[in-house]
PDB file of N, CA and C in Angstrom:
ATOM      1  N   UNK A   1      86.087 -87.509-228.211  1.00  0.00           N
ATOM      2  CA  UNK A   1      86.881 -87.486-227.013  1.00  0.00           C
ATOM      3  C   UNK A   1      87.854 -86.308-227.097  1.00  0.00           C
ATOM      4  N   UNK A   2      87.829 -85.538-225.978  1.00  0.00           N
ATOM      5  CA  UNK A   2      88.604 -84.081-225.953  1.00  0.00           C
ATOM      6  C   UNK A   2      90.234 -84.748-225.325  1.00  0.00           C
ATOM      7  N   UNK A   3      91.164 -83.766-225.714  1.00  0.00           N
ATOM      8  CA  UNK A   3      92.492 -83.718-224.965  1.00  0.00           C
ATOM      9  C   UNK A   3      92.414 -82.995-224.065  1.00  0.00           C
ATOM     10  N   UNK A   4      92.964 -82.577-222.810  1.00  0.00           N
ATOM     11  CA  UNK A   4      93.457 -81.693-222.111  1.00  0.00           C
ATOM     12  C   UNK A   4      94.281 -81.119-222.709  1.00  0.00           C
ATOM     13  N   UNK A   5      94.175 -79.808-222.767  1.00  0.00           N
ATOM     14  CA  UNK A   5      95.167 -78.445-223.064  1.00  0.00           C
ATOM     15  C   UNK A   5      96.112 -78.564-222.688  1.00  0.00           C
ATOM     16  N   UNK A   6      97.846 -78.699-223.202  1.00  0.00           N
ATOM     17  CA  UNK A   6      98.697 -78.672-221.892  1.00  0.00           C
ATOM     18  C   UNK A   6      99.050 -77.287-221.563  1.00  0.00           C
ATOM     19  N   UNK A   7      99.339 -77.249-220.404  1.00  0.00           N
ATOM     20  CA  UNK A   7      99.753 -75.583-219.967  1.00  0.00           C
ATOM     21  C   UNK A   7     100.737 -75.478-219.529  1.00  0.00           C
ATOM     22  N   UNK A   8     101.389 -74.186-219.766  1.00  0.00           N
ATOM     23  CA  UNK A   8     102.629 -73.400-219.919  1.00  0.00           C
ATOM     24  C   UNK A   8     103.529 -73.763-218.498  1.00  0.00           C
ATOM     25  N   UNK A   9     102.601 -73.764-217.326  1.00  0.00           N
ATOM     26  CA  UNK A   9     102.974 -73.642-215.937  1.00  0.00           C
ATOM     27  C   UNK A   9     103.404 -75.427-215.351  1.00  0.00           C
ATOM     28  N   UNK A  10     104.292 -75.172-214.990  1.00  0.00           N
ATOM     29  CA  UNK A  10     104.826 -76.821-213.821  1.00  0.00           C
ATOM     30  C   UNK A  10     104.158 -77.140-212.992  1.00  0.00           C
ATOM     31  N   UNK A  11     103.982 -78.413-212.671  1.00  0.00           N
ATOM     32  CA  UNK A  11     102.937 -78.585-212.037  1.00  0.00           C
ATOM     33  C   UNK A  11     103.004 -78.422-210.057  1.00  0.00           C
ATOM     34  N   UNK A  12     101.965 -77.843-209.242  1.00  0.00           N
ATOM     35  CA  UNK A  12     102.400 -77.746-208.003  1.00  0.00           C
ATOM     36  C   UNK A  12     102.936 -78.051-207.474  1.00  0.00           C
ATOM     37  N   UNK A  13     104.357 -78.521-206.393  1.00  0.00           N
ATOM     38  CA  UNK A  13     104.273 -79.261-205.564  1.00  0.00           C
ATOM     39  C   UNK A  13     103.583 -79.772-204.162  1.00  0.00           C
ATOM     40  N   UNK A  14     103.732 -80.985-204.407  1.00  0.00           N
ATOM     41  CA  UNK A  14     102.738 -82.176-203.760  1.00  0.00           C
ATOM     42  C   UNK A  14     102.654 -81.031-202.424  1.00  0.00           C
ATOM     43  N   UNK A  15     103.244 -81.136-201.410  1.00  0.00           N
ATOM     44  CA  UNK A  15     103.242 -80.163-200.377  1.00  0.00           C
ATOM     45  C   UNK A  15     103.841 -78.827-200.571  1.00  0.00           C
ATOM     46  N   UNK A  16     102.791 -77.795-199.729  1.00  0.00           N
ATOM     47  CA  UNK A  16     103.598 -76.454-199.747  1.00  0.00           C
ATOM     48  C   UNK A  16     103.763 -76.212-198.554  1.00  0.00           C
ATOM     49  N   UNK A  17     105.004 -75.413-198.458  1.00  0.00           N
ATOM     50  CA  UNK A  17     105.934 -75.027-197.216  1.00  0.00           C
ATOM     51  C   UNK A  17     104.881 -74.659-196.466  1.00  0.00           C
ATOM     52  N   UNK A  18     104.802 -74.078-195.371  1.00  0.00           N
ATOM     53  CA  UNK A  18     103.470 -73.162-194.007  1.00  0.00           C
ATOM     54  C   UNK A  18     103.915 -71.804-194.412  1.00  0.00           C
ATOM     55  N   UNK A  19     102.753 -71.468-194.635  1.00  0.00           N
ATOM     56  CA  UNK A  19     102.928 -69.858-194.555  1.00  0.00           C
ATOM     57  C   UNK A  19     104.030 -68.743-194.246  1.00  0.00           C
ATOM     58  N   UNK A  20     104.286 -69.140-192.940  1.00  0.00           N
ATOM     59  CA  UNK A  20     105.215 -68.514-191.832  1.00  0.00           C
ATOM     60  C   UNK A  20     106.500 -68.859-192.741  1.00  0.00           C
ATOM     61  N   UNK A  21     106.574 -69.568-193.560  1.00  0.00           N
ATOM     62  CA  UNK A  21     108.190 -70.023-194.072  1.00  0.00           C
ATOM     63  C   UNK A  21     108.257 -69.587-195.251  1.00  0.00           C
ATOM     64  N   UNK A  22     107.790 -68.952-195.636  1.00  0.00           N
ATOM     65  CA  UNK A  22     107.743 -68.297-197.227  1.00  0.00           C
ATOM     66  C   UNK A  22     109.027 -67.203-197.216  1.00  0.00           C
ATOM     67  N   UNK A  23     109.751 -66.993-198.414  1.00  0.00           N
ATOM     68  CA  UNK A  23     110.811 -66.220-198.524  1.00  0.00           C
ATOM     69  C   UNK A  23     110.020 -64.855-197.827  1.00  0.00           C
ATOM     70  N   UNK A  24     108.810 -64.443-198.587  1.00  0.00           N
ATOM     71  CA  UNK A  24     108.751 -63.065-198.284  1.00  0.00           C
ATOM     72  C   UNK A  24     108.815 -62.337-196.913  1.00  0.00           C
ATOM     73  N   UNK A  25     107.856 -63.386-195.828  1.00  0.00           N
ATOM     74  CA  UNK A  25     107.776 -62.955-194.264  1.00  0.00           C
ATOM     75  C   UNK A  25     109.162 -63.156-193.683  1.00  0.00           C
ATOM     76  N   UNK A  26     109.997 -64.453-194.271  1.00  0.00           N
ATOM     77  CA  UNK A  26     111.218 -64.547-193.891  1.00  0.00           C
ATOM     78  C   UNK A  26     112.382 -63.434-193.710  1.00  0.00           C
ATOM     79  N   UNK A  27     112.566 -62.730-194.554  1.00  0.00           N
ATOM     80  CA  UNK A  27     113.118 -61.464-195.370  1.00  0.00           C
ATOM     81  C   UNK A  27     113.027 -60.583-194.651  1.00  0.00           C
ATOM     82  N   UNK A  28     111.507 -60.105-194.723  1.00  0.00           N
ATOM     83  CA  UNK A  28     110.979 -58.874-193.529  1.00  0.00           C
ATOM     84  C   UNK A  28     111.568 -59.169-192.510  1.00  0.00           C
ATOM     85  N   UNK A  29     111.672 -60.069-192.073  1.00  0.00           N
ATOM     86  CA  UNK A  29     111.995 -60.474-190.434  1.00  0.00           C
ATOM     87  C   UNK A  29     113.524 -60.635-190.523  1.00  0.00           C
ATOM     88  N   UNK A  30     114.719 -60.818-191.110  1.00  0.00           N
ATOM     89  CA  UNK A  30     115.808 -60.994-191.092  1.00  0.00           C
ATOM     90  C   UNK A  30     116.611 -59.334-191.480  1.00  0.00           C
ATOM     91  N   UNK A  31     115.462 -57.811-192.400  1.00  0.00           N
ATOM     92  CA  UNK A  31     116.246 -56.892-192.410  1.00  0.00           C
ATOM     93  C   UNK A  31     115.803 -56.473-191.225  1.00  0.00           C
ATOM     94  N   UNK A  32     114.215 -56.547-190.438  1.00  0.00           N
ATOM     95  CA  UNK A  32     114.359 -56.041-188.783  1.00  0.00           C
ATOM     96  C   UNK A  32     115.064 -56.663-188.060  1.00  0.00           C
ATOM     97  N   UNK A  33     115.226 -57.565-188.355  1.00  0.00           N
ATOM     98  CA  UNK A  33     116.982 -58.021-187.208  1.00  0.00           C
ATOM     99  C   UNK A  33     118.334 -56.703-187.567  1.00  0.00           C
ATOM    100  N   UNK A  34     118.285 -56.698-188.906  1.00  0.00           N
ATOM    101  CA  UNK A  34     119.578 -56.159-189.550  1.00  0.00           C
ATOM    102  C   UNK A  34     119.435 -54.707-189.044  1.00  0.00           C
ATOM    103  N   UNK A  35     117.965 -53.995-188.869  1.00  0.00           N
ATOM    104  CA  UNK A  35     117.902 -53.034-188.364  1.00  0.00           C
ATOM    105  C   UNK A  35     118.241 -52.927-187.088  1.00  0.00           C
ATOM    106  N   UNK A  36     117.514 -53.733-186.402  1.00  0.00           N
ATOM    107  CA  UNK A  36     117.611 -53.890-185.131  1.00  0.00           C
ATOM    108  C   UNK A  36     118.646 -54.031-184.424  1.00  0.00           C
ATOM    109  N   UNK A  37     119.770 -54.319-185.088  1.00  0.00           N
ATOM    110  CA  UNK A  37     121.971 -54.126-184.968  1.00  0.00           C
ATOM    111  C   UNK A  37     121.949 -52.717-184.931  1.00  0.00           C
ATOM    112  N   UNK A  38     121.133 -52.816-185.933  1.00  0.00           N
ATOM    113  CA  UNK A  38     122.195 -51.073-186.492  1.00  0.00           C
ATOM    114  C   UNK A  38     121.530 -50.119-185.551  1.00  0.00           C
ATOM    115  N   UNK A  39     120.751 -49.959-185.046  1.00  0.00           N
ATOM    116  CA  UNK A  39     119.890 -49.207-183.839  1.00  0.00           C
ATOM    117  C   UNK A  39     120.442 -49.438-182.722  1.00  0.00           C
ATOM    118  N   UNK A  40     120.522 -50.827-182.564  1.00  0.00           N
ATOM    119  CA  UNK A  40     121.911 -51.204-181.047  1.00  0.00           C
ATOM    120  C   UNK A  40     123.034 -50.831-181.229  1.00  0.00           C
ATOM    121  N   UNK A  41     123.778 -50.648-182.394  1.00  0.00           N
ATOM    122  CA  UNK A  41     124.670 -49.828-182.544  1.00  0.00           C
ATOM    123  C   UNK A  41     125.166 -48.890-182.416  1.00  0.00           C
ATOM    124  N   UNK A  42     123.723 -47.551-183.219  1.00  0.00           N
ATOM    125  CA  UNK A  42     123.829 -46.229-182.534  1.00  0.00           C
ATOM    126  C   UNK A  42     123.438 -45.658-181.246  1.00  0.00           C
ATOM    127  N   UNK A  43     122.537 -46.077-180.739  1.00  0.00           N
ATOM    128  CA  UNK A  43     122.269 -45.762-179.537  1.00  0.00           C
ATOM    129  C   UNK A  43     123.446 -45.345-178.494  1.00  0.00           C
ATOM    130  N   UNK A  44     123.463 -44.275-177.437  1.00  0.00           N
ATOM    131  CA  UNK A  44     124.309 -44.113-177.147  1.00  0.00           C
ATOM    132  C   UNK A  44     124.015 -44.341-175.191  1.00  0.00           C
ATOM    133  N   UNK A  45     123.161 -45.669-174.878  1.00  0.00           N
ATOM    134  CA  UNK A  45     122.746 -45.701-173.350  1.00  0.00           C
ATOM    135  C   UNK A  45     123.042 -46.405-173.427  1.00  0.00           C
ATOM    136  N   UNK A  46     123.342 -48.136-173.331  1.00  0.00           N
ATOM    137  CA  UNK A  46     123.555 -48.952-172.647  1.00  0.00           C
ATOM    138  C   UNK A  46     124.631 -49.702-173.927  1.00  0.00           C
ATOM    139  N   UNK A  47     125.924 -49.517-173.196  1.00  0.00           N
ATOM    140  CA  UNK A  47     126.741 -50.629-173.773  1.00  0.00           C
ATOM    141  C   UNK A  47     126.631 -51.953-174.317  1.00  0.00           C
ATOM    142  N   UNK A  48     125.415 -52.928-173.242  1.00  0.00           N
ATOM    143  CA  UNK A  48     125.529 -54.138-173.947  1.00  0.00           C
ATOM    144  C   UNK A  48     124.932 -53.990-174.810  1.00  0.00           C
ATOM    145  N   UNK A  49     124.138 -52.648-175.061  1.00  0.00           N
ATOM    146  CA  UNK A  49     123.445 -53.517-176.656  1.00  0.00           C
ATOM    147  C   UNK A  49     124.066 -52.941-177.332  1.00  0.00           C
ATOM    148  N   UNK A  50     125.351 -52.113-177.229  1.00  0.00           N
ATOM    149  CA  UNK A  50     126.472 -51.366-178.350  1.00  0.00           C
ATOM    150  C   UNK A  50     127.457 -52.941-178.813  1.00  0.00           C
ATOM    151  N   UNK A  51     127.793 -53.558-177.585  1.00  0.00           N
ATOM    152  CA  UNK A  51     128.078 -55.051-177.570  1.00  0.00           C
ATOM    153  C   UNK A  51     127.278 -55.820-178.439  1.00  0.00           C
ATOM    154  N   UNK A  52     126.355 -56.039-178.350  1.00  0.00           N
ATOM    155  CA  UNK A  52     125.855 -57.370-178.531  1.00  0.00           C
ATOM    156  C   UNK A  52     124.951 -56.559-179.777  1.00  0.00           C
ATOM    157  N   UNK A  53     125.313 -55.731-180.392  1.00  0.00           N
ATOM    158  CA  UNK A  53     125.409 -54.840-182.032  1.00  0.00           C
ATOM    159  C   UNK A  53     125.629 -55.989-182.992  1.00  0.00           C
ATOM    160  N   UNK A  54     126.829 -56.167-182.677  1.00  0.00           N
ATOM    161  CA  UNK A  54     127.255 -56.841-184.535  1.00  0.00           C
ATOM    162  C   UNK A  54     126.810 -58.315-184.397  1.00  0.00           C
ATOM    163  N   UNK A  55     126.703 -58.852-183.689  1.00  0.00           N
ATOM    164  CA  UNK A  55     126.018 -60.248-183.505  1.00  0.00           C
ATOM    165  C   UNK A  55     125.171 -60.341-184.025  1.00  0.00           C
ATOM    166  N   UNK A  56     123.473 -59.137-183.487  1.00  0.00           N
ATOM    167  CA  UNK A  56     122.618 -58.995-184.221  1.00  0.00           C
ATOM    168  C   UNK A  56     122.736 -58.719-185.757  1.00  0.00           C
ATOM    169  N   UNK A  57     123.265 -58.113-186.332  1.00  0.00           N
ATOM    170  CA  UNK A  57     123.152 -57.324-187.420  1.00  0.00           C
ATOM    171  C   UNK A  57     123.721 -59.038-188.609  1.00  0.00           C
ATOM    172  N   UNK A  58     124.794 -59.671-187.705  1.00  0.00           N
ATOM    173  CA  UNK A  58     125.326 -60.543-188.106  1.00  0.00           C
ATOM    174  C   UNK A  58     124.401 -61.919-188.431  1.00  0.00           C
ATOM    175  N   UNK A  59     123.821 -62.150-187.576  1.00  0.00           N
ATOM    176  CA  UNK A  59     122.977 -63.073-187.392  1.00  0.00           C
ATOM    177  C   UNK A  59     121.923 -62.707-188.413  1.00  0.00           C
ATOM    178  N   UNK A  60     121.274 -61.589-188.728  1.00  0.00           N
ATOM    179  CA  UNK A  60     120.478 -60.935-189.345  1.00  0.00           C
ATOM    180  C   UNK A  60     121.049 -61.221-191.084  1.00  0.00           C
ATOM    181  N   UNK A  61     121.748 -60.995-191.375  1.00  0.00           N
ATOM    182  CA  UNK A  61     122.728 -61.067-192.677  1.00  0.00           C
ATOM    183  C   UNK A  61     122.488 -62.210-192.726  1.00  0.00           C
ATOM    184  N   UNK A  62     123.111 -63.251-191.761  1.00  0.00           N
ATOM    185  CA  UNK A  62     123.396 -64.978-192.387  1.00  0.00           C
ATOM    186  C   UNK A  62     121.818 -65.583-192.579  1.00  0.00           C
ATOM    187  N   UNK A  63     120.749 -65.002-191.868  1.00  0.00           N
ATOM    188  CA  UNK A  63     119.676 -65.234-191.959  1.00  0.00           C
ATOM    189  C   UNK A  63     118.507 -64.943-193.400  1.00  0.00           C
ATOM    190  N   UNK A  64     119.576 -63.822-193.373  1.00  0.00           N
ATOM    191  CA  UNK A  64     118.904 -63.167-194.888  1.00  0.00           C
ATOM    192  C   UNK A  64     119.182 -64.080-196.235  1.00  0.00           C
ATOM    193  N   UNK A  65     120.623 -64.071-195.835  1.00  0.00           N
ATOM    194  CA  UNK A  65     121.397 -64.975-197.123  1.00  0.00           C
ATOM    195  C   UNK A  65     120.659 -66.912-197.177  1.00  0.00           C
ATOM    196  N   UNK A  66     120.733 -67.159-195.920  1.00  0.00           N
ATOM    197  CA  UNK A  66     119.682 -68.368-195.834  1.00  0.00           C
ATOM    198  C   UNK A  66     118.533 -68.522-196.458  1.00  0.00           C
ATOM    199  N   UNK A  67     117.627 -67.285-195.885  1.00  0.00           N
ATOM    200  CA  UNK A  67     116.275 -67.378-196.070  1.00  0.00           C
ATOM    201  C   UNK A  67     115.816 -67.256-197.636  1.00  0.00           C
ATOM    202  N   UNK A  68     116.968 -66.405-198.720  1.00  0.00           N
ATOM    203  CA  UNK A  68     117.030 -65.644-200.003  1.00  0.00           C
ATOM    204  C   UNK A  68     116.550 -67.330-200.464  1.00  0.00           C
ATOM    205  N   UNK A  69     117.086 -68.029-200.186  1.00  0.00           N
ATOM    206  CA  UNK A  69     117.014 -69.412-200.661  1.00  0.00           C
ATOM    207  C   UNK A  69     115.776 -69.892-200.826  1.00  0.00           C
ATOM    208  N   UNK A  70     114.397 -69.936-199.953  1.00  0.00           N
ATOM    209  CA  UNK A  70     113.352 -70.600-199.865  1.00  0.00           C
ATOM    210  C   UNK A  70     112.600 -70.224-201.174  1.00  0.00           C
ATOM    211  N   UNK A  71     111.783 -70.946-201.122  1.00  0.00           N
ATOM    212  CA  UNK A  71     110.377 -70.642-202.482  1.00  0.00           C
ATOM    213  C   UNK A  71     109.609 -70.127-201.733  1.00  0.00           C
ATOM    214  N   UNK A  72     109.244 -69.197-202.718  1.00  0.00           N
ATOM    215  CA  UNK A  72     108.111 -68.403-202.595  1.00  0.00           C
ATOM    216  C   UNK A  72     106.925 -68.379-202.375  1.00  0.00           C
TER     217      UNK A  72
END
């Protein structure tokens, strides 16, 4: 009668997050927000989006710092 080998690695968890929620796609998508401030920022045509600048960029940040959190 054989043992099983034990191995180095923890074992899966039971469920994995959906795709779409993985740190990495998360990330991508929270520095094109962060970009996407800083471009409304410089631009020099339409005020509201010189306005509505740091919100984005802001929102983008708290999103980042959130998302840094998920598993991989």
């Amino acid at each position: 009668m054989s043992h099983p080998v034990p191995s180095s690695q923890p074992p899966a968890p039971a469920r994995a997050w959906p795709r779409w929620l993985r740190r990495n796609t998360l990330e991508l998508v929270a520095c094109a927000v962060i970009g996407l401030g800083l471009l409304m920022l410089l631009q020099p045509f339409a005020l509201v989006l010189y306005t509505w600048s740091f919100i984005t960029m802001l929102a983008g940040t708290v999103m980042f710092m959130v998302v840094s959190k998920f598993p991989e």
